[in-house]
PDB file of N, CA and C in Angstrom:
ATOM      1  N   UNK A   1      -7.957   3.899  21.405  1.00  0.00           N
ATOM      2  CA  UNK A   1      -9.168   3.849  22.195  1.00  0.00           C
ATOM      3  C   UNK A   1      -9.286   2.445  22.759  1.00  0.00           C
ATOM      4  N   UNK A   2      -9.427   2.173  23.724  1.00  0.00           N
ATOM      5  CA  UNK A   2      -9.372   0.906  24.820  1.00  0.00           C
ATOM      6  C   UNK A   2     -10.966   0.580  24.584  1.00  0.00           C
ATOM      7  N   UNK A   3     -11.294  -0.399  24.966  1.00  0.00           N
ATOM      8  CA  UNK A   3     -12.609  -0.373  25.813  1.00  0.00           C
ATOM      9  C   UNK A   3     -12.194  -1.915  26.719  1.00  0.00           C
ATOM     10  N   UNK A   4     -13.366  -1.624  27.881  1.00  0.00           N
ATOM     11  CA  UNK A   4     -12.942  -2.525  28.549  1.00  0.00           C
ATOM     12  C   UNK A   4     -14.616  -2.780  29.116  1.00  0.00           C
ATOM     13  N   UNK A   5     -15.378  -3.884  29.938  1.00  0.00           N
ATOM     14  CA  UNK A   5     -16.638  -3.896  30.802  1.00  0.00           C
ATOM     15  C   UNK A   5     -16.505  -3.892  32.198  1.00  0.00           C
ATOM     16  N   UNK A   6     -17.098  -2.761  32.858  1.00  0.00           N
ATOM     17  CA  UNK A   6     -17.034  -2.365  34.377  1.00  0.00           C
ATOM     18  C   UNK A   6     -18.660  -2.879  34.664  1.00  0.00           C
ATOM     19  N   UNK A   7     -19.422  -3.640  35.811  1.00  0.00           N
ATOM     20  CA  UNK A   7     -20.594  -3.781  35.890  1.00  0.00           C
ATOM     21  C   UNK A   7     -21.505  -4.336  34.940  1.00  0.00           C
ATOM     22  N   UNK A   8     -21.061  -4.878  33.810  1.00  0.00           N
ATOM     23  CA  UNK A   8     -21.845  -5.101  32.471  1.00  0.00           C
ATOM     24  C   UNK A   8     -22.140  -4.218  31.549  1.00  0.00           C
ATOM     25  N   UNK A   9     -21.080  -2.786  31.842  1.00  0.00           N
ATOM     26  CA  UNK A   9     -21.109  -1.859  31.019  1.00  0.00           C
ATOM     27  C   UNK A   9     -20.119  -1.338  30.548  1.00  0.00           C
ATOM     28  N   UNK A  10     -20.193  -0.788  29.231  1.00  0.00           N
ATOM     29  CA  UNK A  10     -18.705  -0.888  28.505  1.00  0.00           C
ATOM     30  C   UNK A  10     -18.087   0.546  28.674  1.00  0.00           C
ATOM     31  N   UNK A  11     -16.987   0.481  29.160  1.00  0.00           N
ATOM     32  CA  UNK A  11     -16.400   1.949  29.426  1.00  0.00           C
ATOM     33  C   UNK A  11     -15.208   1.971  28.091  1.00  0.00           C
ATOM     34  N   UNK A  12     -15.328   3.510  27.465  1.00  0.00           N
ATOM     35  CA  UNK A  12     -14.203   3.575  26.417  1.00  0.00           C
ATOM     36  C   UNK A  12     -13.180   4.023  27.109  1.00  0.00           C
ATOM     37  N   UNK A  13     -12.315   4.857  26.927  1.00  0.00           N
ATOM     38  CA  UNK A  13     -10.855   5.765  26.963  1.00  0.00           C
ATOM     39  C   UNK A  13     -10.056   5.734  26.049  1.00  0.00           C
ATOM     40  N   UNK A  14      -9.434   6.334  26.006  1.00  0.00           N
ATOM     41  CA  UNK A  14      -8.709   7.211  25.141  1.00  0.00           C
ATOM     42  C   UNK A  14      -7.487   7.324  25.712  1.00  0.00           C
ATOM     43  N   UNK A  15      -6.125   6.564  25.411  1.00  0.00           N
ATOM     44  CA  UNK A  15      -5.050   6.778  26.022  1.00  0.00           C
ATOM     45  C   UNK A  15      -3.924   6.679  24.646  1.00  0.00           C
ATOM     46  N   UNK A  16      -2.511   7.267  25.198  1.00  0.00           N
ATOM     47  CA  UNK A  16      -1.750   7.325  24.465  1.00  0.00           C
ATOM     48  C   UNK A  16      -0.754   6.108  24.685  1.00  0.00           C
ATOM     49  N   UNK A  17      -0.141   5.739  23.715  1.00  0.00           N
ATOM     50  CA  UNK A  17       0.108   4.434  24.106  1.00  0.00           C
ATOM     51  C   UNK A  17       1.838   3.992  23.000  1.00  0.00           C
ATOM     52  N   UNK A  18       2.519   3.045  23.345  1.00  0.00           N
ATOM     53  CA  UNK A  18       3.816   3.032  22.340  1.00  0.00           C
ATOM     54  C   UNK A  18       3.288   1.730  21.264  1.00  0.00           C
ATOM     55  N   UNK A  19       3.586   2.564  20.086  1.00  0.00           N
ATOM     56  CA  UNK A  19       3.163   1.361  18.798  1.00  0.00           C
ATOM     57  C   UNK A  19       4.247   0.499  18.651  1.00  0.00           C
ATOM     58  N   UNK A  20       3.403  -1.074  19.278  1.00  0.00           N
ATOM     59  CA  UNK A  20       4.579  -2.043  18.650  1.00  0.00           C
ATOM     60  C   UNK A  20       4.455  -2.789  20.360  1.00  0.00           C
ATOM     61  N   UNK A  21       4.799  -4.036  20.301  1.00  0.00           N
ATOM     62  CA  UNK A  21       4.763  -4.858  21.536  1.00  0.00           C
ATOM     63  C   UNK A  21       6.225  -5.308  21.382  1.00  0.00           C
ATOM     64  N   UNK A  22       6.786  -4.664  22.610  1.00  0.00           N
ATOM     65  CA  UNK A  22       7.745  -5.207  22.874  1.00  0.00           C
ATOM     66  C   UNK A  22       8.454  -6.899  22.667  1.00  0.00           C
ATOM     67  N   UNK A  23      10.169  -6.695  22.222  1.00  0.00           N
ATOM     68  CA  UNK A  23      10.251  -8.113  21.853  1.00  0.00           C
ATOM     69  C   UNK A  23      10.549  -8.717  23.047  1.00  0.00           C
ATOM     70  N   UNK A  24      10.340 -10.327  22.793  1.00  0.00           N
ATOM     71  CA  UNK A  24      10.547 -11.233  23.847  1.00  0.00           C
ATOM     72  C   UNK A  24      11.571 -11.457  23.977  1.00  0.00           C
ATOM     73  N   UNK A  25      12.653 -11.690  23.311  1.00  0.00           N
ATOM     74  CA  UNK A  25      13.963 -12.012  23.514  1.00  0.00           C
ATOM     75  C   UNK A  25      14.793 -11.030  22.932  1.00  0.00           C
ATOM     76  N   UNK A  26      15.899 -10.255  24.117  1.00  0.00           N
ATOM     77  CA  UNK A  26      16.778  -9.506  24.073  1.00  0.00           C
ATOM     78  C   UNK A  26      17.414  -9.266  22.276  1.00  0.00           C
ATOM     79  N   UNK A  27      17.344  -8.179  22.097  1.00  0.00           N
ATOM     80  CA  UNK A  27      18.338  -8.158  20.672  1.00  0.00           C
ATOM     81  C   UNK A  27      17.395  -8.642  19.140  1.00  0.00           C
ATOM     82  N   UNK A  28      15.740  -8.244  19.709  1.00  0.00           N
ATOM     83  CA  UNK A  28      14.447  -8.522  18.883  1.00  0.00           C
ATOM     84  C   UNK A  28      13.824  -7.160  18.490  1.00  0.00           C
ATOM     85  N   UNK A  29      13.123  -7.422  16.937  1.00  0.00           N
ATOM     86  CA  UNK A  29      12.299  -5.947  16.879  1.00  0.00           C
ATOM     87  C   UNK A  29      11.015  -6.137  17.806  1.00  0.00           C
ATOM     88  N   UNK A  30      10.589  -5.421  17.893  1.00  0.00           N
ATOM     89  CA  UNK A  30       9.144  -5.098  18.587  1.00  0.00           C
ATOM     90  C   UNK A  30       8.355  -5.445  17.357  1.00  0.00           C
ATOM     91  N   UNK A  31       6.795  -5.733  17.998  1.00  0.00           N
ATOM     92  CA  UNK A  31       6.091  -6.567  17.473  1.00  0.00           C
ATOM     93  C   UNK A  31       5.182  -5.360  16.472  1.00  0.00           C
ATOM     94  N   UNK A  32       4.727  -4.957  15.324  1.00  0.00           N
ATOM     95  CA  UNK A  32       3.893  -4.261  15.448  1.00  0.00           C
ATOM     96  C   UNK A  32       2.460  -4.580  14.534  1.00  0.00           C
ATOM     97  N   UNK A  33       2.099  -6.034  13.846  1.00  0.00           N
ATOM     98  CA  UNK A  33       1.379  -6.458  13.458  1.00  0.00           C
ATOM     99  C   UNK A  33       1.209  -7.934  13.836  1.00  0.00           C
ATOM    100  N   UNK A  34      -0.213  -7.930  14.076  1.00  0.00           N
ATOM    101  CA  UNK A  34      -0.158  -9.432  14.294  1.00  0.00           C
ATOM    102  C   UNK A  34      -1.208  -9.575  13.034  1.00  0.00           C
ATOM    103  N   UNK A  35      -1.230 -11.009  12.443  1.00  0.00           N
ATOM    104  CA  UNK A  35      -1.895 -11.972  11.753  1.00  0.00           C
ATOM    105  C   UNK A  35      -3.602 -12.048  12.085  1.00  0.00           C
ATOM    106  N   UNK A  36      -4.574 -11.614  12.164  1.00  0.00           N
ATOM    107  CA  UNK A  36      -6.081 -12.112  12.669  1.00  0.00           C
ATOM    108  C   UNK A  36      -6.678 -13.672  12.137  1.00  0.00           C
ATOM    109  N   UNK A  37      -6.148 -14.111  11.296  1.00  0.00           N
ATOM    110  CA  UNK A  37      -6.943 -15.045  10.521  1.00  0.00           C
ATOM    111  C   UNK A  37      -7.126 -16.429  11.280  1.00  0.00           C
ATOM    112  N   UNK A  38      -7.860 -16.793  12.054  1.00  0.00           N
ATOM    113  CA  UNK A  38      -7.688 -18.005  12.762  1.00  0.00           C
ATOM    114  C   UNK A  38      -7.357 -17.752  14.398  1.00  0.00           C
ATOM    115  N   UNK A  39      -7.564 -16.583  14.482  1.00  0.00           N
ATOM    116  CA  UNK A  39      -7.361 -16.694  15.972  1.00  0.00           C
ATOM    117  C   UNK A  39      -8.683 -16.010  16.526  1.00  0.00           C
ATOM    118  N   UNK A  40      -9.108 -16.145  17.901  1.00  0.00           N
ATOM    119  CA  UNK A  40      -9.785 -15.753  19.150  1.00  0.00           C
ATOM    120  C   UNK A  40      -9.458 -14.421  19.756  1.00  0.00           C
ATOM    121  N   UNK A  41     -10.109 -13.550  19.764  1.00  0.00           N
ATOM    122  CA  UNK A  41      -9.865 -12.454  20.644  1.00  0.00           C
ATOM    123  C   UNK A  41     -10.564 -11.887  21.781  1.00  0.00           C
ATOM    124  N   UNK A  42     -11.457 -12.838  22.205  1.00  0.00           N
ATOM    125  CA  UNK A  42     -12.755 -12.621  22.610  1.00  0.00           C
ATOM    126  C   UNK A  42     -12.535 -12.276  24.793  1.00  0.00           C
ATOM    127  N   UNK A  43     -11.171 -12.788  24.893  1.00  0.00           N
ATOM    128  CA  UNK A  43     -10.417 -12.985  25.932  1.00  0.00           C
ATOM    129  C   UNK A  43      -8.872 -12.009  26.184  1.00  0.00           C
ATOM    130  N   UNK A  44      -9.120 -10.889  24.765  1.00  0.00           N
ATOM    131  CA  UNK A  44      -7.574 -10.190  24.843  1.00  0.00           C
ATOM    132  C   UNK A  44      -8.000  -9.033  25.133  1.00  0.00           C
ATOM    133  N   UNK A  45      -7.133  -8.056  25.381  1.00  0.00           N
ATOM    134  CA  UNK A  45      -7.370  -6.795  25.164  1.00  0.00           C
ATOM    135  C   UNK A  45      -7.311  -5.595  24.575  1.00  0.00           C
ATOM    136  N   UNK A  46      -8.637  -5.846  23.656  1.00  0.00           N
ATOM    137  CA  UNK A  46      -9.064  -5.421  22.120  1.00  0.00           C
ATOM    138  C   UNK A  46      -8.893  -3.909  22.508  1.00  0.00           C
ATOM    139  N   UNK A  47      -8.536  -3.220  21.413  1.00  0.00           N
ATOM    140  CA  UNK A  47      -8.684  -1.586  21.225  1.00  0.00           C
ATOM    141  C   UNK A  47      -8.828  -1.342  19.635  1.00  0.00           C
ATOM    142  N   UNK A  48      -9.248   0.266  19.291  1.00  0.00           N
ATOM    143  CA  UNK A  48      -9.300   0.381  18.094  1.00  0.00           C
ATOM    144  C   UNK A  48      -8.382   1.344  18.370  1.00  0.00           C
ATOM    145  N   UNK A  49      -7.532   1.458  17.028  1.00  0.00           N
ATOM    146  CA  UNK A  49      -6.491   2.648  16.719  1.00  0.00           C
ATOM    147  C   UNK A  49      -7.029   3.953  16.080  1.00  0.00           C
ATOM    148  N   UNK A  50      -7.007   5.065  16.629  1.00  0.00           N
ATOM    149  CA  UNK A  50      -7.473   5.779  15.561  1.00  0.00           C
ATOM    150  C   UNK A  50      -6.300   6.325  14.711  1.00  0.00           C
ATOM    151  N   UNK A  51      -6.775   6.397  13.048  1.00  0.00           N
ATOM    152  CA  UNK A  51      -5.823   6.803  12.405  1.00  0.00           C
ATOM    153  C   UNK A  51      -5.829   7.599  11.174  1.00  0.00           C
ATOM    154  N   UNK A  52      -5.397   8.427  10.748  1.00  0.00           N
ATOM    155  CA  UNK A  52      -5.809  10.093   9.796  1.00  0.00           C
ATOM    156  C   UNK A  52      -5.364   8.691   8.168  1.00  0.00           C
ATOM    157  N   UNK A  53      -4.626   8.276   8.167  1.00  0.00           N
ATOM    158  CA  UNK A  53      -4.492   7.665   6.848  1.00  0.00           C
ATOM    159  C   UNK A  53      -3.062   5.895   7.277  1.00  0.00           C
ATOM    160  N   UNK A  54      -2.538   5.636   6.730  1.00  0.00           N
ATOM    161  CA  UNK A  54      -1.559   4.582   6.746  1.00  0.00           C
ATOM    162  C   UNK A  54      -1.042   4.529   4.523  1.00  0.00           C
ATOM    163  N   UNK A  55       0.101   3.648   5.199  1.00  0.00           N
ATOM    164  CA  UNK A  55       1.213   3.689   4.484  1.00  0.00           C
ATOM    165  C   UNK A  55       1.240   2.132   3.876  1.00  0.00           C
ATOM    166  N   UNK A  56       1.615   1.904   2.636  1.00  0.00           N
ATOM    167  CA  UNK A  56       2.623   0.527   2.089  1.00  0.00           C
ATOM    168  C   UNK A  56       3.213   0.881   1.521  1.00  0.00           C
ATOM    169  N   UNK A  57       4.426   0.607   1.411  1.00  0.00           N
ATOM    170  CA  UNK A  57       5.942   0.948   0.360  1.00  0.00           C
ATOM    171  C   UNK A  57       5.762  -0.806  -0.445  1.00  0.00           C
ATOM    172  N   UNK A  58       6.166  -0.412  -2.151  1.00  0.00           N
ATOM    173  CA  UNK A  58       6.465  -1.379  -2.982  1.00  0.00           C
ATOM    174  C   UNK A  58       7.931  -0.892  -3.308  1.00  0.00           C
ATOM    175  N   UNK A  59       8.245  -2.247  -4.088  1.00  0.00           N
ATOM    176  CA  UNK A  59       9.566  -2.064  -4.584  1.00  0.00           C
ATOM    177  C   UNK A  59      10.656  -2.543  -3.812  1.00  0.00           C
ATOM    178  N   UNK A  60      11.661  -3.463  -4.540  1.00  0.00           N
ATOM    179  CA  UNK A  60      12.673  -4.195  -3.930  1.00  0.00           C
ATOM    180  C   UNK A  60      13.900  -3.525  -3.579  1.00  0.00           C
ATOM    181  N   UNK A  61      14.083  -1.966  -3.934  1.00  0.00           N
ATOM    182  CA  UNK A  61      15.637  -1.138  -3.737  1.00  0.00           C
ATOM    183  C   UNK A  61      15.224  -0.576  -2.660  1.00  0.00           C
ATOM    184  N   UNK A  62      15.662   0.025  -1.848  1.00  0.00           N
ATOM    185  CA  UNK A  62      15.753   2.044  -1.221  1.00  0.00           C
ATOM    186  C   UNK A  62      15.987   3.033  -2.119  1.00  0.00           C
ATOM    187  N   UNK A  63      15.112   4.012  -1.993  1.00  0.00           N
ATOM    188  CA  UNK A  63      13.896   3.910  -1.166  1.00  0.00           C
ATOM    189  C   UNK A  63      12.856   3.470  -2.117  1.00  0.00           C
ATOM    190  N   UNK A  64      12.116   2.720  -1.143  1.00  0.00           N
ATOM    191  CA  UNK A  64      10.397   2.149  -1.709  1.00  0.00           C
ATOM    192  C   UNK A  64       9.551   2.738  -2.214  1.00  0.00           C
ATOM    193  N   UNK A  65       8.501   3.148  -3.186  1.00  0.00           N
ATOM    194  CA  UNK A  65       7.150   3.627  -3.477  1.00  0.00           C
ATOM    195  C   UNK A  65       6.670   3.420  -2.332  1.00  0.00           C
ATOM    196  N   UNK A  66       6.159   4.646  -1.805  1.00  0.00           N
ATOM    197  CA  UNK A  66       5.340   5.037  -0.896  1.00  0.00           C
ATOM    198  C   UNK A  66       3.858   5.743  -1.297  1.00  0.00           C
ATOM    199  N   UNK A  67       2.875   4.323  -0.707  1.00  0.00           N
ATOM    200  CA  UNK A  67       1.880   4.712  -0.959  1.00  0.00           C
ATOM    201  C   UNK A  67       0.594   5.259  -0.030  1.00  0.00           C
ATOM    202  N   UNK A  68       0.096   6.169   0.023  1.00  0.00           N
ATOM    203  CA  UNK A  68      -0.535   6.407   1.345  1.00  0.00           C
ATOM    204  C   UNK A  68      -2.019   6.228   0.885  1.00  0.00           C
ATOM    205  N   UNK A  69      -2.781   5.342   2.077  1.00  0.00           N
ATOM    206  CA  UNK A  69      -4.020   5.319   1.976  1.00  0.00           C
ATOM    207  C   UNK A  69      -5.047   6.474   3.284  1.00  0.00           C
ATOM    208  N   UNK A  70      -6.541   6.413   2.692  1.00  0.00           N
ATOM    209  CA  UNK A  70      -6.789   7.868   3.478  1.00  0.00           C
ATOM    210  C   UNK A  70      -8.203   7.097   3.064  1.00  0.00           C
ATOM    211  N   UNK A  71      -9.334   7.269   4.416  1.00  0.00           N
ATOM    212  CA  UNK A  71     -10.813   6.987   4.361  1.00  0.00           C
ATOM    213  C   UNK A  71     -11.300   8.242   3.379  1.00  0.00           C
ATOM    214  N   UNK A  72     -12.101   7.338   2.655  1.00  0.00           N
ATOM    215  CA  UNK A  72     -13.046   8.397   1.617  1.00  0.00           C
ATOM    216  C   UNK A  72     -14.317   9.089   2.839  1.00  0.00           C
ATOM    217  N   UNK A  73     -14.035  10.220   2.481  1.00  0.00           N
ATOM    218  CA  UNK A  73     -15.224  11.357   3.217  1.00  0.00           C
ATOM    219  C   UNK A  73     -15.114  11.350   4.492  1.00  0.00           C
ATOM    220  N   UNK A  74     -14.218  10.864   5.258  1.00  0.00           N
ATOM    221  CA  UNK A  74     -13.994  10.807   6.401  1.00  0.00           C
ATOM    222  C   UNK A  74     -12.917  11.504   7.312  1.00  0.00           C
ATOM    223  N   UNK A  75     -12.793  12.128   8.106  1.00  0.00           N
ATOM    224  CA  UNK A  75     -11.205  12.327   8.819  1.00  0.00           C
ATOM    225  C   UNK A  75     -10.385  11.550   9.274  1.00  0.00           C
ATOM    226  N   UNK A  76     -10.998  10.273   9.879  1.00  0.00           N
ATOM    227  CA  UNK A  76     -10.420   9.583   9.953  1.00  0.00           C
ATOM    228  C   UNK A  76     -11.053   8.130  10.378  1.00  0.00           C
ATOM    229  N   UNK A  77     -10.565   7.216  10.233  1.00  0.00           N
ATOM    230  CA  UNK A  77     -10.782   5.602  10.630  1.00  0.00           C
ATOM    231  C   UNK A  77      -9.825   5.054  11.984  1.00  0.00           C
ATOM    232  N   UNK A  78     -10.910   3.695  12.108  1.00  0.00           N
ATOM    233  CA  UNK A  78     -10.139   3.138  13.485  1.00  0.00           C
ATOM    234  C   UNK A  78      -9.687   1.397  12.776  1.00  0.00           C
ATOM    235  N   UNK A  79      -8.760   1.051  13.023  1.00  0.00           N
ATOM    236  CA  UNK A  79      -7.471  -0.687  12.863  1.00  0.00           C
ATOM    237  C   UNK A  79      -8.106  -0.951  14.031  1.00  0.00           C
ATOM    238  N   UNK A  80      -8.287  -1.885  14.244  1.00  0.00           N
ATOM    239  CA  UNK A  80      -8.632  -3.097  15.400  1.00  0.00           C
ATOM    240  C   UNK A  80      -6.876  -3.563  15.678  1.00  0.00           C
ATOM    241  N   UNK A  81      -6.788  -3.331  17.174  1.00  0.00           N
ATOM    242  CA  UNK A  81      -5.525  -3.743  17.607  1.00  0.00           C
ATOM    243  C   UNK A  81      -5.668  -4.910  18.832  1.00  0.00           C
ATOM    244  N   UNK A  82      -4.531  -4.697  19.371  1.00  0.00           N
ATOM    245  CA  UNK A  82      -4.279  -5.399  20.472  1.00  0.00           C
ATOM    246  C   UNK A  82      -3.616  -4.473  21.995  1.00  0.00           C
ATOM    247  N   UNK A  83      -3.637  -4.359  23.245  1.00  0.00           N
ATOM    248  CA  UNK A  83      -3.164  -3.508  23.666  1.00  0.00           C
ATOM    249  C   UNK A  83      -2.285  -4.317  25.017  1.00  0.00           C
ATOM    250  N   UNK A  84      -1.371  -3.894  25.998  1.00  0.00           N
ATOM    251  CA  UNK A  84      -0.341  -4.643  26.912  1.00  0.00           C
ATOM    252  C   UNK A  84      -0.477  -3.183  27.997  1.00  0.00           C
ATOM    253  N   UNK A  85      -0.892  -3.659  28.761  1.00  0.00           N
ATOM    254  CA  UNK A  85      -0.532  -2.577  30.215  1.00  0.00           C
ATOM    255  C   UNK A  85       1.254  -2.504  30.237  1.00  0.00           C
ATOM    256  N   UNK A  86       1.706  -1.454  31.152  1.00  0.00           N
ATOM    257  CA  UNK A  86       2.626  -0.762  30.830  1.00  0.00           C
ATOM    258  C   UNK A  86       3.912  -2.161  32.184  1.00  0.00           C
ATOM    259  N   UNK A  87       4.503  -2.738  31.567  1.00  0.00           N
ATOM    260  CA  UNK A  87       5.304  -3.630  32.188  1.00  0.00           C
ATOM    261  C   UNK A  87       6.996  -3.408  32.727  1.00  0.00           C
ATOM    262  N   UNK A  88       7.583  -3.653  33.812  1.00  0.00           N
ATOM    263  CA  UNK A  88       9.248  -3.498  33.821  1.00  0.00           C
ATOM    264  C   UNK A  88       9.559  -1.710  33.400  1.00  0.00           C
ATOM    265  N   UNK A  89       9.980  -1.394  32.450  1.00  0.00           N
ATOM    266  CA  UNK A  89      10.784  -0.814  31.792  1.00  0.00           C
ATOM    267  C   UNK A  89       9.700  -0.243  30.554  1.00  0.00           C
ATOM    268  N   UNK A  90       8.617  -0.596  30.461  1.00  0.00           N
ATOM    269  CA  UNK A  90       8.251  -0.929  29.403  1.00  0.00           C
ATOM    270  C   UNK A  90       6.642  -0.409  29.323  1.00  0.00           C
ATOM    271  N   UNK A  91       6.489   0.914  28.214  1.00  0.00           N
ATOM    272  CA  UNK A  91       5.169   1.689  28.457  1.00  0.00           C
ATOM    273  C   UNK A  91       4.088   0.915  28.020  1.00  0.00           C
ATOM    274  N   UNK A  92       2.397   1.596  28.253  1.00  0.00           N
ATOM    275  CA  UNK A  92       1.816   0.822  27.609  1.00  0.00           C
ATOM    276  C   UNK A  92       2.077   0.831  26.300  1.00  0.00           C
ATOM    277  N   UNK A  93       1.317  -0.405  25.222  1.00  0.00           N
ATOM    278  CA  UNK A  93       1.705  -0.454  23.995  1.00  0.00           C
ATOM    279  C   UNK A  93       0.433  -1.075  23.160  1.00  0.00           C
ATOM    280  N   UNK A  94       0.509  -1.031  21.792  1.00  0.00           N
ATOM    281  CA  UNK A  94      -0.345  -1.778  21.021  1.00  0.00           C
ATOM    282  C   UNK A  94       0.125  -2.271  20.031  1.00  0.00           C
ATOM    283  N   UNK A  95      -0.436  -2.858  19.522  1.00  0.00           N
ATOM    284  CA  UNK A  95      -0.394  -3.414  18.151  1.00  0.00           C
ATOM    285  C   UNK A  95      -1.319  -3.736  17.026  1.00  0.00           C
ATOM    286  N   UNK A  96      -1.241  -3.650  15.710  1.00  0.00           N
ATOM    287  CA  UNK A  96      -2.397  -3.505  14.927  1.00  0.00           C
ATOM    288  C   UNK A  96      -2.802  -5.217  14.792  1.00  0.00           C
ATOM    289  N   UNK A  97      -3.979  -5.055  14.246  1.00  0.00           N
ATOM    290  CA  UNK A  97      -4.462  -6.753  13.516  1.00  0.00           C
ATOM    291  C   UNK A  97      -4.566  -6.648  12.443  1.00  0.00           C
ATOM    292  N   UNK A  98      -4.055  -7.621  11.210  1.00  0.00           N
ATOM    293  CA  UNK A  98      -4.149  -7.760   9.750  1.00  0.00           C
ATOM    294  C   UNK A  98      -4.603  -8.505   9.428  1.00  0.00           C
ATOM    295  N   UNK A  99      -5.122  -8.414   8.005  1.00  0.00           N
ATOM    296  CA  UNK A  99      -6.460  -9.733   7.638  1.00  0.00           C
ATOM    297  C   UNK A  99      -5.935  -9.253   6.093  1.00  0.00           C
ATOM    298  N   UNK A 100      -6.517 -10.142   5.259  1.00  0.00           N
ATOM    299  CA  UNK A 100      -6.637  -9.897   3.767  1.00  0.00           C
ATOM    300  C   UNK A 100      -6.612  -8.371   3.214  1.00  0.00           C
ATOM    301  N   UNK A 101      -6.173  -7.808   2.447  1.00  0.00           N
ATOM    302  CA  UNK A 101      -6.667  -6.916   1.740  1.00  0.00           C
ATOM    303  C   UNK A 101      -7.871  -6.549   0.781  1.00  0.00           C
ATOM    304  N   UNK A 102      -8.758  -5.762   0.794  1.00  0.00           N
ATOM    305  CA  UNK A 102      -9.557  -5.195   0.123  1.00  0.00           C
ATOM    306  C   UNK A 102      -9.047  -4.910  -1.329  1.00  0.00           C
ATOM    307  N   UNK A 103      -9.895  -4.574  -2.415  1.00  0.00           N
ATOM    308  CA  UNK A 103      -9.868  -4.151  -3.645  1.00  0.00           C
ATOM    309  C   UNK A 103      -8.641  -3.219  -3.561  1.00  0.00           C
ATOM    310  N   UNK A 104      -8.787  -2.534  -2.720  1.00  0.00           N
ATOM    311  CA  UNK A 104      -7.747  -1.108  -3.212  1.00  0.00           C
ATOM    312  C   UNK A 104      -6.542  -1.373  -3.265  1.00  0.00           C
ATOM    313  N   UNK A 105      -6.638  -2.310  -1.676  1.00  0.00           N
ATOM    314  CA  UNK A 105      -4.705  -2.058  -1.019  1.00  0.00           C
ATOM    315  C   UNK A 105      -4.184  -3.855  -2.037  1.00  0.00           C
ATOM    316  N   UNK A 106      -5.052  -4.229  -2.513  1.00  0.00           N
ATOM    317  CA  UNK A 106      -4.278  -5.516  -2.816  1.00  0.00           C
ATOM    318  C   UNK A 106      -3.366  -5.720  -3.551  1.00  0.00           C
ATOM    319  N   UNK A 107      -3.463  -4.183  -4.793  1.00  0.00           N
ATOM    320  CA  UNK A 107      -2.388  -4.052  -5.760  1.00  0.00           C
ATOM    321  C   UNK A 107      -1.051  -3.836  -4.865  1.00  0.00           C
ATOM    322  N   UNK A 108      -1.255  -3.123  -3.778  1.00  0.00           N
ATOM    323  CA  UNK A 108      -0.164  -2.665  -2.869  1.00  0.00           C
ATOM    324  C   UNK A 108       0.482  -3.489  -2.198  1.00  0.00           C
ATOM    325  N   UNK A 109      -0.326  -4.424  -1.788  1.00  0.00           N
ATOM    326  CA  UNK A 109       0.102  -5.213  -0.192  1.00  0.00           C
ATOM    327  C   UNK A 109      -1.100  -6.599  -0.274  1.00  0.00           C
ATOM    328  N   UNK A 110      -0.316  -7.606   0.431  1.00  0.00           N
ATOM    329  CA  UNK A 110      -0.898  -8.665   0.271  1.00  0.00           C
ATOM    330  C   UNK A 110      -1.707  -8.918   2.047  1.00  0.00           C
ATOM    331  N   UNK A 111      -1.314  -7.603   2.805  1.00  0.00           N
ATOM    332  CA  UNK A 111      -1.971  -7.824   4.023  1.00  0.00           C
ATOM    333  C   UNK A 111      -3.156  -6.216   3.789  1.00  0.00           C
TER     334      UNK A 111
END
């Protein structure tokens, strides 16, 4: 879900989009988390993700403990991302924002 301000008024949409921001230099993964802690967003172009549940794998072999998280009483929740109009070769895209973990996921994951 995008939002963007037309007239001083906020228009949503709803578009489909490729997860992960393309890499900058040839022979790179694509981007698909950025860091929030210390940065400005007030000038980017913010979206929320909607999403039915998400994933952390523990464990140092293959394959990982796979752990899936899921909103209590809810169908689903929205990640605060980042989003890139569709460039070159290259569709639109997003990317999530990460911050600390909560009580739950911290045993799991340190993001």
């Amino acid at each position: 879900m995008v939002s963007g301000a037309t007239s001083g008024r906020r228009m949503l949409q709803l578009a489909s989009m490729t997860f992960g921001f393309p890499p900058v230099r040839y022979k790179r993964r694509p981007v698909f988390n950025l860091r929030s802690e210390g940065r400005h967003f007030a000038n980017s172009r913010r979206c929320l993700v909607p999403a039915s549940a998400f994933f952390e794998f523990t464990g140092t072999k293959y394959p990982k403990a796979k752990h899936r998280f899921t909103p209590n009483g809810a169908p689903f929740m929205t990640i605060a991302g980042l989003w890139r109009e569709a460039g070159g070769n290259n569709p639109p895209s997003f990317r999530m924002l990460t911050t600390g973990p909560g009580p739950d996921v911290a045993p799991y994951h340190s993001r």
